[in-house]
Protein backbone atom coordinates (compact mmCIF):
# COMPACT_ATOMS: atom_id res chain seq x y z
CA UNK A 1 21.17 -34.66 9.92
CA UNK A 2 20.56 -32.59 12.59
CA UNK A 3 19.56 -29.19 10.11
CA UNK A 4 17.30 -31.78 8.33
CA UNK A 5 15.60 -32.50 10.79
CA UNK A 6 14.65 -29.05 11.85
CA UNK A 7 14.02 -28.85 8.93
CA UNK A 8 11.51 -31.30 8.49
CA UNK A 9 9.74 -29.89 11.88
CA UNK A 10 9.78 -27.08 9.92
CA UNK A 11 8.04 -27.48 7.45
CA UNK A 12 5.25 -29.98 9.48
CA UNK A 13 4.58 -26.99 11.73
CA UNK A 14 3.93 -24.65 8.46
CA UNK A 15 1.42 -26.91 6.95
CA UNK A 16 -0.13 -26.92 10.22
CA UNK A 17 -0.46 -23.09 10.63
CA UNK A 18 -1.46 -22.14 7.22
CA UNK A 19 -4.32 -24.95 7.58
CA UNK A 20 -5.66 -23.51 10.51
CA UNK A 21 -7.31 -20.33 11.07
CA UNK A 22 -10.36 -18.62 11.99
CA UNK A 23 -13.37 -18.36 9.89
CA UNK A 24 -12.29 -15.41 7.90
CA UNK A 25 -9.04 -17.01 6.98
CA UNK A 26 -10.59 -20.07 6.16
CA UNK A 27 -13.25 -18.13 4.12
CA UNK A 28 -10.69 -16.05 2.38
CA UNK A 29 -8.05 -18.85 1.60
CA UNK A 30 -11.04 -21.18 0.29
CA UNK A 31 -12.20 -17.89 -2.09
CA UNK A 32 -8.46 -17.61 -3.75
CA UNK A 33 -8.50 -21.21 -4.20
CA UNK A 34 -12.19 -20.87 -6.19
CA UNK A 35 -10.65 -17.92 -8.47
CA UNK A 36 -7.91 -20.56 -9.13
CA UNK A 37 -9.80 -22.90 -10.39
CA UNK A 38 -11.92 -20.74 -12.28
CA UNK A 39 -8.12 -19.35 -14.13
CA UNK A 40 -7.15 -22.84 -14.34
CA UNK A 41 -10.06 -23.77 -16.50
CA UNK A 42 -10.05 -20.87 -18.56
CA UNK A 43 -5.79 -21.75 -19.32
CA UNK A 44 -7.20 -25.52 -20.33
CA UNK A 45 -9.67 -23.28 -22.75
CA UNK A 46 -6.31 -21.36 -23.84
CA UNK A 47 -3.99 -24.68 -24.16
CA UNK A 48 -7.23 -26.79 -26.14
CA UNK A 49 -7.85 -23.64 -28.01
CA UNK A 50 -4.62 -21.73 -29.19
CA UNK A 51 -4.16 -17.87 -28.46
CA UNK A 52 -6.84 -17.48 -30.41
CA UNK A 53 -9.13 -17.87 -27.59
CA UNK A 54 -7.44 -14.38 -26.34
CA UNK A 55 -8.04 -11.01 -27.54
CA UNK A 56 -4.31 -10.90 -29.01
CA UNK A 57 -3.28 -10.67 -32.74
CA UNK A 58 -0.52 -10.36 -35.10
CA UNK A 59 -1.00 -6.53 -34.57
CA UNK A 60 -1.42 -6.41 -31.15
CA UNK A 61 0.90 -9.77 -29.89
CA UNK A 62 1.02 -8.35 -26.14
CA UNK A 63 -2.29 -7.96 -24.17
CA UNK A 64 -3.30 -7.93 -20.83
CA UNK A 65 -0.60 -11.61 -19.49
CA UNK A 66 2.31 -8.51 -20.61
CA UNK A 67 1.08 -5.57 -19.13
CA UNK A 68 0.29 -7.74 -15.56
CA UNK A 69 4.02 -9.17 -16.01
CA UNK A 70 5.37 -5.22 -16.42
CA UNK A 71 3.62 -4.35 -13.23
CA UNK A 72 4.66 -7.00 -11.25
CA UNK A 73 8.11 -6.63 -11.99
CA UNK A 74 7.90 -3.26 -10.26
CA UNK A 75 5.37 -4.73 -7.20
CA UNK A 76 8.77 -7.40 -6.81
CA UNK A 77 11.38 -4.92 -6.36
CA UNK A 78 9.50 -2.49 -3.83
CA UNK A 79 11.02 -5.09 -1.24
CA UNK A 80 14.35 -2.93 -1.70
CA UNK A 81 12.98 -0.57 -0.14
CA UNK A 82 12.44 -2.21 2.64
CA UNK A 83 15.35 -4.36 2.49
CA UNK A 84 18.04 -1.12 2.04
CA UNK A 85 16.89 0.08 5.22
CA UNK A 86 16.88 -2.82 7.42
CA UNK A 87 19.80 -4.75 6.32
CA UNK A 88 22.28 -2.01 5.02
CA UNK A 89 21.34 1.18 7.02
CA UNK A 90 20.11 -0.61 10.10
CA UNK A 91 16.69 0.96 10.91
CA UNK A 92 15.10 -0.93 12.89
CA UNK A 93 11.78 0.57 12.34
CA UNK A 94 11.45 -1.15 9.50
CA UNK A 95 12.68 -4.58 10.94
CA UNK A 96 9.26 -5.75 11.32
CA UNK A 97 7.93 -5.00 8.05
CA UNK A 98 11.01 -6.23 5.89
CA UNK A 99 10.27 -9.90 5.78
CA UNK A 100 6.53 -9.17 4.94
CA UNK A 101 7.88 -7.01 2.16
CA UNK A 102 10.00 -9.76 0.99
CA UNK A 103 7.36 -11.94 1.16
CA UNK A 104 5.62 -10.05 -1.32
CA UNK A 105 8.57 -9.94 -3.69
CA UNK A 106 7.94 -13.47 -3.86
CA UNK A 107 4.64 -14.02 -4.80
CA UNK A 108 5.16 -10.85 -7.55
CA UNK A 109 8.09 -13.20 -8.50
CA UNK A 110 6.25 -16.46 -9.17
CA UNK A 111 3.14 -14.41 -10.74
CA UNK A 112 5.56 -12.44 -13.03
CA UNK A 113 6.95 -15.91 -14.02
CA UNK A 114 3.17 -17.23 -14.84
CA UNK A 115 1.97 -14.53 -16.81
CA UNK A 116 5.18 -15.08 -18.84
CA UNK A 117 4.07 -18.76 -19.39
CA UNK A 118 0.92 -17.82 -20.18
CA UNK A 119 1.41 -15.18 -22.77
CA UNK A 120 3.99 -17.71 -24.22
CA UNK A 121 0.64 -19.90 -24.95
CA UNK A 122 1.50 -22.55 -22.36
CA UNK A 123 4.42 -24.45 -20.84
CA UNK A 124 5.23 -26.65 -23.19
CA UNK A 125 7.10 -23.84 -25.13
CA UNK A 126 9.35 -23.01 -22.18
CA UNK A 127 12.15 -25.62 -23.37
CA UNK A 128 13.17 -23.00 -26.11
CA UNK A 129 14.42 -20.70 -23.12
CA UNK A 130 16.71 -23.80 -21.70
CA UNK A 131 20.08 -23.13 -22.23
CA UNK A 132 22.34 -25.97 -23.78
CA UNK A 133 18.84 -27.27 -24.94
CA UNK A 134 16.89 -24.54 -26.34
CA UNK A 135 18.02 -21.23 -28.08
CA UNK A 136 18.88 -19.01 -25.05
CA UNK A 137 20.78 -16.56 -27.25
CA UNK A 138 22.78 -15.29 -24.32
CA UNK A 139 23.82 -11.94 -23.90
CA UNK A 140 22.13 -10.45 -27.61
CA UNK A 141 18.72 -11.13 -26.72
CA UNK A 142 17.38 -8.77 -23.68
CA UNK A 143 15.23 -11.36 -23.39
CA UNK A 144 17.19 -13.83 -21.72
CA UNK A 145 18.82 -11.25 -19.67
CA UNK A 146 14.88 -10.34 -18.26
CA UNK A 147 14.88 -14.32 -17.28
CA UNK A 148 18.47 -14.73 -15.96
CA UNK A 149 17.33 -11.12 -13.31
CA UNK A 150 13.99 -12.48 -12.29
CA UNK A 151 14.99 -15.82 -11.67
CA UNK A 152 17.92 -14.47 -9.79
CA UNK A 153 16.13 -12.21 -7.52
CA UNK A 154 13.30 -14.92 -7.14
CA UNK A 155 16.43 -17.00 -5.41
CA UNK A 156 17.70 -13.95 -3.12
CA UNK A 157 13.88 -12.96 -2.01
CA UNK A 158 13.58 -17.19 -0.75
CA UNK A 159 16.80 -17.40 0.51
CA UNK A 160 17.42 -14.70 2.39
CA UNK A 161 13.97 -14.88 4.69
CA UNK A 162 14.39 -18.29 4.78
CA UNK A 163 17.62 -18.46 6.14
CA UNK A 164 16.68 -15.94 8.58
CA UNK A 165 13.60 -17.73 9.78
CA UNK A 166 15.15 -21.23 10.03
CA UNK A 167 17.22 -19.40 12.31
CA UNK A 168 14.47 -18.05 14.23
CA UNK A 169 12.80 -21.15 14.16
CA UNK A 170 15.49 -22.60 16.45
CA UNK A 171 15.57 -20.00 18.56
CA UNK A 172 18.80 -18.56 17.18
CA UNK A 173 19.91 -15.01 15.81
CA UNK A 174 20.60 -14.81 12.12
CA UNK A 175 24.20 -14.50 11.76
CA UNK A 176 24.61 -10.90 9.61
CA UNK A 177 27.69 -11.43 7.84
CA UNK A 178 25.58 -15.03 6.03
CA UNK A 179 22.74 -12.74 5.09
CA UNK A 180 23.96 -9.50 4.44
CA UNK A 181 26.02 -9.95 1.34
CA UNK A 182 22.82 -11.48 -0.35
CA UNK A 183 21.05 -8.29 1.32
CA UNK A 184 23.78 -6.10 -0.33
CA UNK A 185 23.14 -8.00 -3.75
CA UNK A 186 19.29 -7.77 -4.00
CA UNK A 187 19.27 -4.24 -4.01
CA UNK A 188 20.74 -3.83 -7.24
CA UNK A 189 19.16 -6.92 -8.30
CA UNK A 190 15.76 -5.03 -7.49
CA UNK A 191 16.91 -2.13 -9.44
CA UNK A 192 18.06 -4.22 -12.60
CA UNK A 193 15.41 -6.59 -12.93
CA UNK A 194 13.12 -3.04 -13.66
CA UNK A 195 16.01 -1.65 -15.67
CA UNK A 196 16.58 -4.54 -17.79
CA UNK A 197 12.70 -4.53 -18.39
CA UNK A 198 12.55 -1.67 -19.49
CA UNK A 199 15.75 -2.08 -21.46
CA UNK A 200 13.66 -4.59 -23.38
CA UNK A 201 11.26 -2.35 -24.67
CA UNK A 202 13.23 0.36 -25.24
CA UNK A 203 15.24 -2.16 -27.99
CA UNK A 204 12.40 -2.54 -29.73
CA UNK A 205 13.53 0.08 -32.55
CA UNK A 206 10.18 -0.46 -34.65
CA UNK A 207 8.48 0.79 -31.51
CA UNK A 208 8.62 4.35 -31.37
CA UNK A 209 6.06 4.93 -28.19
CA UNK A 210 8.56 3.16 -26.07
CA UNK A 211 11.97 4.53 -27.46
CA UNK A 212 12.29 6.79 -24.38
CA UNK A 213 14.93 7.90 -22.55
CA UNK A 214 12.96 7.86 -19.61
CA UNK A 215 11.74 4.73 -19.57
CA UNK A 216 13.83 3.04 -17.21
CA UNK A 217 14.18 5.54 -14.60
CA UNK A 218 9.79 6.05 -14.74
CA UNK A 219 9.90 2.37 -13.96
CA UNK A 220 12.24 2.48 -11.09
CA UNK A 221 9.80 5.38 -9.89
CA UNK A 222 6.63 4.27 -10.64
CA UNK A 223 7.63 0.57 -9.14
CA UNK A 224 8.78 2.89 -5.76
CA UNK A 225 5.33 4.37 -5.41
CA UNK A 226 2.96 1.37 -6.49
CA UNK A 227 4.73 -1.60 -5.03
CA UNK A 228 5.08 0.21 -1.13
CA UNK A 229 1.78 1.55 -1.43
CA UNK A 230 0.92 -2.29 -1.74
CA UNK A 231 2.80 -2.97 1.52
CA UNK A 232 1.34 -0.78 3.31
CA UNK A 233 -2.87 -1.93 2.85
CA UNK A 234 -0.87 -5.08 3.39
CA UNK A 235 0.19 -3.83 6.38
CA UNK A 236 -2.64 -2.42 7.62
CA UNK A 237 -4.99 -5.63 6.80
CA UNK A 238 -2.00 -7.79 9.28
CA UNK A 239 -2.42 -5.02 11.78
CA UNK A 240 -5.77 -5.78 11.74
CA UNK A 241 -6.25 -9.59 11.91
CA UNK A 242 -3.13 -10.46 13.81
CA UNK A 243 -1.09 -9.87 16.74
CA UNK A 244 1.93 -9.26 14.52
CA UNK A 245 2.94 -5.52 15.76
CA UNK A 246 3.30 -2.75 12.77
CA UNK A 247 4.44 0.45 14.57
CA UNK A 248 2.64 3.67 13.22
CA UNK A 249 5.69 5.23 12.63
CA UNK A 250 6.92 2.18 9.93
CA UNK A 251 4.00 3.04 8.03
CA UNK A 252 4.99 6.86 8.08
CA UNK A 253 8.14 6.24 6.95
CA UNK A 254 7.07 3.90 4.06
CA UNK A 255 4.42 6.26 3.27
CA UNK A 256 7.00 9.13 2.78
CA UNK A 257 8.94 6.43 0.15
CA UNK A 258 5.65 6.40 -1.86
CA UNK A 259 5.44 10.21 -1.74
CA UNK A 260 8.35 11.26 -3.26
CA UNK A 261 8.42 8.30 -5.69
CA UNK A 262 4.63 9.74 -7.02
CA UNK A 263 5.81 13.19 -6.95
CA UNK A 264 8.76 11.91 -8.97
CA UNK A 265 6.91 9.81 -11.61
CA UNK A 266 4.30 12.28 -12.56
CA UNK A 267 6.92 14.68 -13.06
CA UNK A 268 8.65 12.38 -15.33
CA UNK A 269 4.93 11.86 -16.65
CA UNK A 270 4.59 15.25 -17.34
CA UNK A 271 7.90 15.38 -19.19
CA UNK A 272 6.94 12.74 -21.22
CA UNK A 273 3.50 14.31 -22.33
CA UNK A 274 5.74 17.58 -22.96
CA UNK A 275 8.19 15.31 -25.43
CA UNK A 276 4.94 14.13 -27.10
CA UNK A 277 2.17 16.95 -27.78
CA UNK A 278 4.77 20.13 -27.89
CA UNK A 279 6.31 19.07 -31.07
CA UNK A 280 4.69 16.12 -32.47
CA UNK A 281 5.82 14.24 -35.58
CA UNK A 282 4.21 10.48 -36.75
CA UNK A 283 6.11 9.30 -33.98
CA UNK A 284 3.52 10.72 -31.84
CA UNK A 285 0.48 8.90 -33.20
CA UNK A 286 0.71 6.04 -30.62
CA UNK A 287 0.31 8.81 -27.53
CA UNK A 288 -2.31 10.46 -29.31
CA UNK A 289 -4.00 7.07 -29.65
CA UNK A 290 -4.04 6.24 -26.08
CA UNK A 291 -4.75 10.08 -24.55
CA UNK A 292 -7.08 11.50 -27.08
CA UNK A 293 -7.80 8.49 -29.38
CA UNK A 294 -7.03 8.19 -33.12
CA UNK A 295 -9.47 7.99 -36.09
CA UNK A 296 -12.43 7.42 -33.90
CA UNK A 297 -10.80 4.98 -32.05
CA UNK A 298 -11.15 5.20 -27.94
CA UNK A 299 -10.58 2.57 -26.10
CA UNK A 300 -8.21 3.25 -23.83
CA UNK A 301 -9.13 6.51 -23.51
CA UNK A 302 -11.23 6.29 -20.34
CA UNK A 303 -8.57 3.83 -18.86
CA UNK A 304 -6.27 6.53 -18.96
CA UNK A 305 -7.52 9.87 -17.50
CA UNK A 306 -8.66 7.83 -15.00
CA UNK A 307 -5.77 6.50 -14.16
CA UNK A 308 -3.90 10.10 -14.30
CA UNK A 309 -6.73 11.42 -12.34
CA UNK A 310 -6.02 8.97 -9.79
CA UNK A 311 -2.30 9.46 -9.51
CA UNK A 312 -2.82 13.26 -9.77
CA UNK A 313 -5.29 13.29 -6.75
CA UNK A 314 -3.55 10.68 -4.29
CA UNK A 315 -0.25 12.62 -4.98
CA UNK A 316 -1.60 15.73 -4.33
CA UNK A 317 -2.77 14.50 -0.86
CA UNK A 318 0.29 12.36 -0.05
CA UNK A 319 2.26 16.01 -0.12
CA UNK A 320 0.30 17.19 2.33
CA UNK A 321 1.67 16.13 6.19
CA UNK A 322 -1.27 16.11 8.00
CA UNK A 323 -3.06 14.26 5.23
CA UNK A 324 -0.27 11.29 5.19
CA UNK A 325 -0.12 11.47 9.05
CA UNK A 326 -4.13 10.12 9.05
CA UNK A 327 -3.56 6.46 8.01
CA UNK A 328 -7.32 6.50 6.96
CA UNK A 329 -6.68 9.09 4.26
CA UNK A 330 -3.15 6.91 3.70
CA UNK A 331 -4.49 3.77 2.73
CA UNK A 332 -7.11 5.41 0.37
CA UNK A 333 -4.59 7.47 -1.27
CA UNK A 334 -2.62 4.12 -1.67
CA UNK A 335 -4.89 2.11 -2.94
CA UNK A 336 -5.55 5.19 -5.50
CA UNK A 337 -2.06 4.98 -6.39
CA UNK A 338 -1.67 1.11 -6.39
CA UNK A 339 -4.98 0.91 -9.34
CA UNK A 340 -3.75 4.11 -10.99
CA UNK A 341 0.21 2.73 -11.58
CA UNK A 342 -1.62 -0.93 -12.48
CA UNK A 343 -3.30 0.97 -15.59
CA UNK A 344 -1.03 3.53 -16.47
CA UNK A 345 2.39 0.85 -16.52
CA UNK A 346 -0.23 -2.09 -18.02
CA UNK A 347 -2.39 -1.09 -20.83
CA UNK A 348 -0.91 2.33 -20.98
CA UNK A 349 2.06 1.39 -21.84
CA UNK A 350 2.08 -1.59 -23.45
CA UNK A 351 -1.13 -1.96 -25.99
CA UNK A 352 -0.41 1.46 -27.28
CA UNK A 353 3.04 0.25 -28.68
CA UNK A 354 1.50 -1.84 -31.46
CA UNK A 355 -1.06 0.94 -32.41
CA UNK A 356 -1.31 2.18 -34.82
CA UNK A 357 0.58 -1.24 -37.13
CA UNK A 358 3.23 -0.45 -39.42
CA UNK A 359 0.92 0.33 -42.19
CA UNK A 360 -1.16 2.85 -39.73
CA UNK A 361 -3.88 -0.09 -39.45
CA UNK A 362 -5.63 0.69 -36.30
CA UNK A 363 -6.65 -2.76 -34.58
CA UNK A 364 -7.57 -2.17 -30.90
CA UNK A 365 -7.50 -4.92 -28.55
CA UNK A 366 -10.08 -5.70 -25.68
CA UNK A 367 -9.39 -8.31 -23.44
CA UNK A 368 -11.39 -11.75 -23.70
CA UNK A 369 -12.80 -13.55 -20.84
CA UNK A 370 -10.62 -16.33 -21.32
CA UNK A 371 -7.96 -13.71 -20.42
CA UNK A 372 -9.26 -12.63 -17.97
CA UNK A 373 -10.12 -15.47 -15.86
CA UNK A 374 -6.66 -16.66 -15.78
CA UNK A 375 -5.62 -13.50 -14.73
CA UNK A 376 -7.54 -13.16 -12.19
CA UNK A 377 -6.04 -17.11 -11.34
CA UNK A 378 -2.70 -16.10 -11.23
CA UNK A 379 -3.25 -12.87 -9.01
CA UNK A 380 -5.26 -15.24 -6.90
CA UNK A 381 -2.47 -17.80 -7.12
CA UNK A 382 -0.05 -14.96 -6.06
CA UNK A 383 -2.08 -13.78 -2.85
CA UNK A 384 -2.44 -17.28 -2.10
CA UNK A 385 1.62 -18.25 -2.15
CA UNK A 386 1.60 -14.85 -0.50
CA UNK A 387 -1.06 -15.59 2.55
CA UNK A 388 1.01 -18.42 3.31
CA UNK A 389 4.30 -17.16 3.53
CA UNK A 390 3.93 -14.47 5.79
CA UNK A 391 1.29 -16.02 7.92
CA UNK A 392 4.12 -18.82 8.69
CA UNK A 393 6.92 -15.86 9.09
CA UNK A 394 4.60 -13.98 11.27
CA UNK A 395 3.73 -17.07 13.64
CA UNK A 396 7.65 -17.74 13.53
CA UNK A 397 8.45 -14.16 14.57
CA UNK A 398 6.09 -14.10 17.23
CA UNK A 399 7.32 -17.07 18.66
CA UNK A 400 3.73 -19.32 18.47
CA UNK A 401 5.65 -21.90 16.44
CA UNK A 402 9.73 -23.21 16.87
CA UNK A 403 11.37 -26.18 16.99
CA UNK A 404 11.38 -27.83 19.94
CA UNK A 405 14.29 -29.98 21.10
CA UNK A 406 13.28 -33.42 22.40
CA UNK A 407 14.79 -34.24 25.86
């Protein structure tokens, strides 16, 4: 009765923090909520009107809900690391910037789970996944084994912070050995949720621009450089607006994470273009599509060279010390990155797969606006979920709310 309780306090005091605010938090929470709506009734368009309101067809099934879902997948298990160091190796300059990170994993989480529904067509479909009730087809299908990973580190990424919170909440110290084993767990959850992603496409034996080798391990680094270059503009906006302390030299040390993982994926990038272009065979008509187009056909082609221009450029400064030391040039560089990885993992990987069809049909896909409004819903809905959570860890951590005992 008694956890209940503080529980309930809880939960009173978190309504009432993420309902106040200043101006600008008031301005920027009622914005989200406006982009909602606006994705909301663009997915009533979608449910009245069929996938057929999307740019998708029977050549090209996965479209813009996919490539966001691939993405986010990565953004999610970035938290690693800055859950490896924390929890496992003890450094406590990144204490501070774990649950944030965390936090984060979350709302990737719940937006990787909503661009599933929505690619699906709507939720109505979602029974078929139920095991006992639907046709789970557990373990063939890599399918179910994407679903059983996400939902499982969606569970670790709430528990953990939560538990550690509460805890705080009361006034207490998180006891390590309740925590830690979960910690222990959700960093190879983080890397097999990206693996077993991967693993899906890769199975796909009709396919051939994603029968890689290197698939899974450009994931893992790709999802390394784009997901803690997110944390850290994160960081730096809560540096900004709140009293919530980020030391410089947490940001250095993230920074130097996102380095080597860049340097790392466009050397696996370059690899790959090697495998493709040296000694190309009709295998190689789907890469040729999406870097030099095919048969007059070009419409990824911008998307791409600027997204390896991008990558290219913000690596090429990250390498440089005094150029990562100047958080200015760091968060530019970062956002760089962040844009770059969102193209090159989302339509650059996935619409080029179906093209050209089995017959060498070209049929490009663009996007409708249907598609993108809800999109842009679900990102909102994800830095809204997101806003909330940390704004209630922060005011938790610095002490501005806790439970307070009655005499």
């Amino acid at each position: 009765m008694k956890q209940l309780k503080v529980f309930r306090s809880l939960v009173k005091d978190s309504l009432g923090t993420i309902t106040s605010g200043s101006i600008t938090y008031h301005i920027w929470m009622a914005s989200l909520t406006i982009i909602m709506l606006i994705g909301m009734y663009c997915y009533s368009i979608q449910l009245e009107e069929g996938l057929s309101a999307t740019g998708m067809t029977d050549r090209v099934s996965w479209g813009l809900y996919i490539s966001n879902f691939t993405f986010l997948v990565g953004v999610a298990a970035a938290a690693v690391m800055l859950v490896m160091p924390t929890y496992v190796l003890k450094d406590i300059d990144f204490k501070q910037a774990v649950l944030i990170g965390e936090g984060l994993a979350v709302a990737a989480l719940i937006m990787c789970l909503a661009f599933v529904v929505a690619d699906m067509g709507g939720p109505s479909v979602l029974w078929h996944m139920i095991p006992g009730i639907g046709v789970f087809n557990f373990p063939n299908s890599m399918l179910t084994w994407d679903v059983i990973v996400l939902n499982g580190y969606l569970f670790l990424n709430i528990t953990i912070p939560f538990y550690i919170l509460f805890r705080h909440y009361q006034g207490k110290e998180a006891k390590k050995n309740v925590y830690l084993p979960g910690a222990i767990l959700s960093v190879f959850w983080a890397v097999a949720i990206h693996l077993v992603t991967a693993f899906l496409y890769q199975g796909l034996q009709a396919k051939p621009f994603w029968n890689n080798a290197l698939l899974g391990p450009r994931f893992l680094a790709s999802a390394f450089a784009a997901g803690p270059a997110l944390i850290i503009l994160v960081l730096a906006v809560i540096r900004a607006f709140t009293a919530f302390k980020i030391e410089d030299k947490t940001i250095k040390k993230i920074a130097m994470v996102v380095t080597v993982a860049a340097q790392i994926n466009l050397i696996m990038l370059v690899s790959e273009l090697f495998k493709e272009f040296y000694a190309p065979t009709h295998h190689s008509e789907s890469a040729y599509y999406l870097f030099f187009g095919l048969d007059g056909k070009t419409a990824l082609l911008p998307w791409i060279w600027t997204a390896i221009t991008m990558n290219v450029l913000a690596t090429i400064m990250l390498t440089f010390h005094k150029l990562r030391n100047n958080l200015k040039v760091l968060y530019f560089c970062c956002f760089l990155l962040f844009v770059a990885i969102w193209i090159e993992k989302g339509f650059g990987l996935i619409v080029p797969g179906f093209i050209p069809g089995p017959y060498g049909k070209i049929a490009e896909y663009t996007p409708t606006a249907i598609e993108i409004g809800v999109t842009l819903g679900i990102w909102a809905m994800g830095a809204l979920v997101f806003t909330m959570l940390a704004k209630t860890a922060i005011y938790i951590e610095l002490g501005k709310i806790k439970f307070k005992k009655k005499a």
